[in-house]
N, C-alpha and C. Protein backbone atom coordinates (compact mmCIF):
# COMPACT_ATOMS: atom_id res chain seq x y z
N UNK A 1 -59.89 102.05 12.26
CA UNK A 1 -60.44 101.46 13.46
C UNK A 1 -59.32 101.35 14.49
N UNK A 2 -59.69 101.52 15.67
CA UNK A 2 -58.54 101.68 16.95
C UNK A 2 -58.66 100.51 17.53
N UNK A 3 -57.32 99.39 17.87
CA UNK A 3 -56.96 98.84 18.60
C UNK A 3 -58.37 97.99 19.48
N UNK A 4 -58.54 99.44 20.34
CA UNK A 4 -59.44 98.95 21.18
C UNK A 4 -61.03 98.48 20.72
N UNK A 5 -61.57 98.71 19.75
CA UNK A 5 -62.78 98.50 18.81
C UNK A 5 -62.21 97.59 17.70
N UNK A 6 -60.37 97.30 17.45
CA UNK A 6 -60.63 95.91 17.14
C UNK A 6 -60.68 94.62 17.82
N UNK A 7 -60.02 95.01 19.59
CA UNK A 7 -60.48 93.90 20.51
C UNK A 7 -61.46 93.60 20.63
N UNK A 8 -62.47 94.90 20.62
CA UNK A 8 -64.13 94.07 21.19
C UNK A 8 -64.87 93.60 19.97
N UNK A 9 -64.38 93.86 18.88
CA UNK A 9 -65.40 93.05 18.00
C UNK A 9 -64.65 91.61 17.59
N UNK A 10 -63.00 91.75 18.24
CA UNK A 10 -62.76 90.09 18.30
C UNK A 10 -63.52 89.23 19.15
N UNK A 11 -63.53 89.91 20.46
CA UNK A 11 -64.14 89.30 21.86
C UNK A 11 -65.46 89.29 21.62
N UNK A 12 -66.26 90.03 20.60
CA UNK A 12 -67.72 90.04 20.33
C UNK A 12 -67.88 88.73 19.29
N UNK A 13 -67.44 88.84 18.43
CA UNK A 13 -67.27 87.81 17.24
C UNK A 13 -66.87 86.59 17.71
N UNK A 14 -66.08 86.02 18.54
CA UNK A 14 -65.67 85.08 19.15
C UNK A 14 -66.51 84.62 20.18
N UNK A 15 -67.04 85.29 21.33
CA UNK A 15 -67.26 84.86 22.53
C UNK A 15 -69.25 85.13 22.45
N UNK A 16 -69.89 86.00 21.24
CA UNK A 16 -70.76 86.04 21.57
C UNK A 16 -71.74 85.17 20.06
N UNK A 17 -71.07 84.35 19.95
CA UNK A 17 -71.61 83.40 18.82
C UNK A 17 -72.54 82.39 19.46
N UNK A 18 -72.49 82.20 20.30
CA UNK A 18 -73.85 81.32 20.87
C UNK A 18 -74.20 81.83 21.75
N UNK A 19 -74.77 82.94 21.84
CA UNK A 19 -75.47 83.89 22.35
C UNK A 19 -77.02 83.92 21.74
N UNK A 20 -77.22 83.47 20.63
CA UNK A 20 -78.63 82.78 20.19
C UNK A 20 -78.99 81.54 20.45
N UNK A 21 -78.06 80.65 20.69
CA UNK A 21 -78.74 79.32 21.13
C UNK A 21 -78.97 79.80 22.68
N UNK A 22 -78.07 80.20 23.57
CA UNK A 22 -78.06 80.39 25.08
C UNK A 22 -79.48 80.76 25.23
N UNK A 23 -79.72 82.08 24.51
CA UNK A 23 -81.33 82.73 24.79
C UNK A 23 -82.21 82.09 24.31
N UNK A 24 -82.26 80.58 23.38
CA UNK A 24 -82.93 79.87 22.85
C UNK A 24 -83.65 79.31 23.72
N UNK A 25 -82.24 78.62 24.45
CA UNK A 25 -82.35 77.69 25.73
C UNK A 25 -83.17 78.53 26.71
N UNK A 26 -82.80 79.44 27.40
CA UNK A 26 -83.42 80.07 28.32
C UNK A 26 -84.95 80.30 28.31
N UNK A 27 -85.44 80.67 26.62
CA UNK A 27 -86.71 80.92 26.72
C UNK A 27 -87.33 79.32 26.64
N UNK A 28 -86.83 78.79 26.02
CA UNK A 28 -87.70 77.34 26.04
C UNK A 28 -87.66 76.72 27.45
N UNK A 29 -86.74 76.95 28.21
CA UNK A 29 -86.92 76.55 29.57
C UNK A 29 -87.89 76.86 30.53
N UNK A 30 -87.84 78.24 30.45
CA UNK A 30 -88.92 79.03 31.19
C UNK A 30 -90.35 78.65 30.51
N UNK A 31 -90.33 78.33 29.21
CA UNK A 31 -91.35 77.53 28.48
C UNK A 31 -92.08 76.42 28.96
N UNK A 32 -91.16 75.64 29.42
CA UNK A 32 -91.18 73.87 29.85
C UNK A 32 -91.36 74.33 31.43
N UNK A 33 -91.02 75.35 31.81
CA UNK A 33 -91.27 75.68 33.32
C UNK A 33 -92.43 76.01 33.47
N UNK A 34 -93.28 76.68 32.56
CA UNK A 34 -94.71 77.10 32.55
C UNK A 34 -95.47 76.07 32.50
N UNK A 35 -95.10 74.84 31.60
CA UNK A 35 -95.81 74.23 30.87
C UNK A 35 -96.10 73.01 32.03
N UNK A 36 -94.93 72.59 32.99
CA UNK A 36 -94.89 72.13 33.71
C UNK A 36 -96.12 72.41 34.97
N UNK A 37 -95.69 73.57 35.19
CA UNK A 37 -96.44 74.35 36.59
C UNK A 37 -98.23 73.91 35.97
N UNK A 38 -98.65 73.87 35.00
CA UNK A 38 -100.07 73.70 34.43
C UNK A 38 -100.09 72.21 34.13
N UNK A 39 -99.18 71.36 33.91
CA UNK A 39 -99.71 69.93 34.03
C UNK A 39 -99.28 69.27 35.56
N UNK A 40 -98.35 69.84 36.09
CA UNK A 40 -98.69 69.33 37.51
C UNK A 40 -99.29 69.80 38.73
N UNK A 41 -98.94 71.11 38.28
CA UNK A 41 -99.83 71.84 39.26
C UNK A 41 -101.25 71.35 39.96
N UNK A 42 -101.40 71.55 40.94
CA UNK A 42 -102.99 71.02 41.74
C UNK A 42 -104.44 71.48 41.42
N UNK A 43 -104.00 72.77 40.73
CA UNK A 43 -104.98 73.56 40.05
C UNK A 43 -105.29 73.54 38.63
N UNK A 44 -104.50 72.49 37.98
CA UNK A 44 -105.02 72.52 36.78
C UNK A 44 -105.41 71.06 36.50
N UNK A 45 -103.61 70.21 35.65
CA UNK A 45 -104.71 69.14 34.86
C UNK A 45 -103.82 68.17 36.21
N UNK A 46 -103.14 68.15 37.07
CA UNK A 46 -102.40 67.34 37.91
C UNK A 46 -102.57 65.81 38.13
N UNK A 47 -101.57 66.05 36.43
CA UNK A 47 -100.99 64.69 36.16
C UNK A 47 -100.61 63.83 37.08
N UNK A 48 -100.51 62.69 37.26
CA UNK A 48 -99.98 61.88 37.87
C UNK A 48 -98.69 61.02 38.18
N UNK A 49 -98.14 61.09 36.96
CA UNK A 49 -97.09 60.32 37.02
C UNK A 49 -95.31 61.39 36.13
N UNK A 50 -95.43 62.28 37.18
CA UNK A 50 -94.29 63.03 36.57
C UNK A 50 -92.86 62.54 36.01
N UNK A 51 -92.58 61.25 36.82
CA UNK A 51 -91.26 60.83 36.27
C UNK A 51 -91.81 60.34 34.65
N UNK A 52 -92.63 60.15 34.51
CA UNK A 52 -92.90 59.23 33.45
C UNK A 52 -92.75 60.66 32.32
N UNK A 53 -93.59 61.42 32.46
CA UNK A 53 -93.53 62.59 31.12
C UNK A 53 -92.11 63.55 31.17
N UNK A 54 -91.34 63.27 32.23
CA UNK A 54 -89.97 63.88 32.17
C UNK A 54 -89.21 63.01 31.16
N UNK A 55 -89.21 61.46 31.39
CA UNK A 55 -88.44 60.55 30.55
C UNK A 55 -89.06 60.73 29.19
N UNK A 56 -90.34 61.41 28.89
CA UNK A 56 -90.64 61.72 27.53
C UNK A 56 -90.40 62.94 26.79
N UNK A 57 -89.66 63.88 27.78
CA UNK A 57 -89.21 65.36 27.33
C UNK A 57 -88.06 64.78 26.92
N UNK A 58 -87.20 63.94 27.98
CA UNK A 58 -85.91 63.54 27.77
C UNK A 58 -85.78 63.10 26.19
N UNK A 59 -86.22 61.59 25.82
CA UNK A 59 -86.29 61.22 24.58
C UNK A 59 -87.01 62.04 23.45
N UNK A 60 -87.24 63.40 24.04
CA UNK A 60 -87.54 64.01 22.45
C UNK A 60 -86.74 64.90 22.58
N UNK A 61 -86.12 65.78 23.36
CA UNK A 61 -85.00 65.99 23.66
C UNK A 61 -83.57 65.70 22.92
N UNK A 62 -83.41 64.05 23.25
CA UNK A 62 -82.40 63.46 23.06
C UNK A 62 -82.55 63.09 21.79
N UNK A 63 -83.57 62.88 20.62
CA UNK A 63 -83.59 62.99 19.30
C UNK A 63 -83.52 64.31 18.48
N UNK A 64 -84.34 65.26 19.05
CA UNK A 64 -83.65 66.34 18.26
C UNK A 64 -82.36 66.76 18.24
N UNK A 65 -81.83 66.60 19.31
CA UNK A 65 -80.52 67.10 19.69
C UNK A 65 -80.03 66.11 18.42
N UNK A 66 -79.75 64.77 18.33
CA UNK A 66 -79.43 63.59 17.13
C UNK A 66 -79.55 64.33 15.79
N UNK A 67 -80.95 64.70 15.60
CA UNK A 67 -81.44 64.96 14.24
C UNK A 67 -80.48 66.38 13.66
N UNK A 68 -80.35 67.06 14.63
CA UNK A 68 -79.36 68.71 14.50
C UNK A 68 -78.33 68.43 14.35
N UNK A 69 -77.79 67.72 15.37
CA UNK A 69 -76.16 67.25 15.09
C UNK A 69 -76.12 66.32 13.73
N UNK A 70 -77.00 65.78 12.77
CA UNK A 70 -76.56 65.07 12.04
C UNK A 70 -76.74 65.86 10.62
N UNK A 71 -77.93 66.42 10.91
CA UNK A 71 -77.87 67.44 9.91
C UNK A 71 -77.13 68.64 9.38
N UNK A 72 -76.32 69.03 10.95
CA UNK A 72 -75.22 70.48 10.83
C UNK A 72 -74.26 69.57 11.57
N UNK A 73 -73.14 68.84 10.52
CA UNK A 73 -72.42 68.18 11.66
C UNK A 73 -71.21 69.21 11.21
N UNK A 74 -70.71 70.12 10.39
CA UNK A 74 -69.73 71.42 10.65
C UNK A 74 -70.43 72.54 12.05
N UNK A 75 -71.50 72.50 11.87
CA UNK A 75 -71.94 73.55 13.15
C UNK A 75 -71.91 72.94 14.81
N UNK A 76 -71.94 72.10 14.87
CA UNK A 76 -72.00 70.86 16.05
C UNK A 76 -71.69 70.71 16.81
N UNK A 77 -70.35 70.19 15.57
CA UNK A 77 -69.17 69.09 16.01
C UNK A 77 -69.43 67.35 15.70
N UNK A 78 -70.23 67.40 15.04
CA UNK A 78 -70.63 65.79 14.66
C UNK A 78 -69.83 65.73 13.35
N UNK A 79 -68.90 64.48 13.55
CA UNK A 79 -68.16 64.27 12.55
C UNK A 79 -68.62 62.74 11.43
């Protein structure tokens, strides 16, 4: 193996390891972006009280994130 094909599979191996959570994130966003546009939207079920179901994405959110980090605390960083 040459030099240069052992840099990029350092720089691959190194730099593209959360490259599955990143695209995780991205699709679940665009997810919560859809999901959004149909409960507030005017044309569909147009909820009323948006701060209120944001602070409920937040806290489920903010527990899974808990439940992952406690369960993979070598993958993490939860010590």
């Amino acid at each position: 193996m040459s030099a240069t094909n052992r840099t990029a599979m350092s720089f691959y191996s190194e730099h593209c390891s959360y490259l599955p959570a990143m695209l995780g994130w991205f699709f679940f966003s665009a997810c919560l972006s859809i999901y959004n546009t149909k409960v507030f939207g005017d044309t569909h079920y147009a909820f009323p009280y948006p701060l209120f179901l944001t602070s409920i994405h937040f806290m489920i959110q903010w527990t899974v994130s808990v439940i992952i980090t406690d369960c993979f605390p070598q993958t993490f960083g939860r010590e």
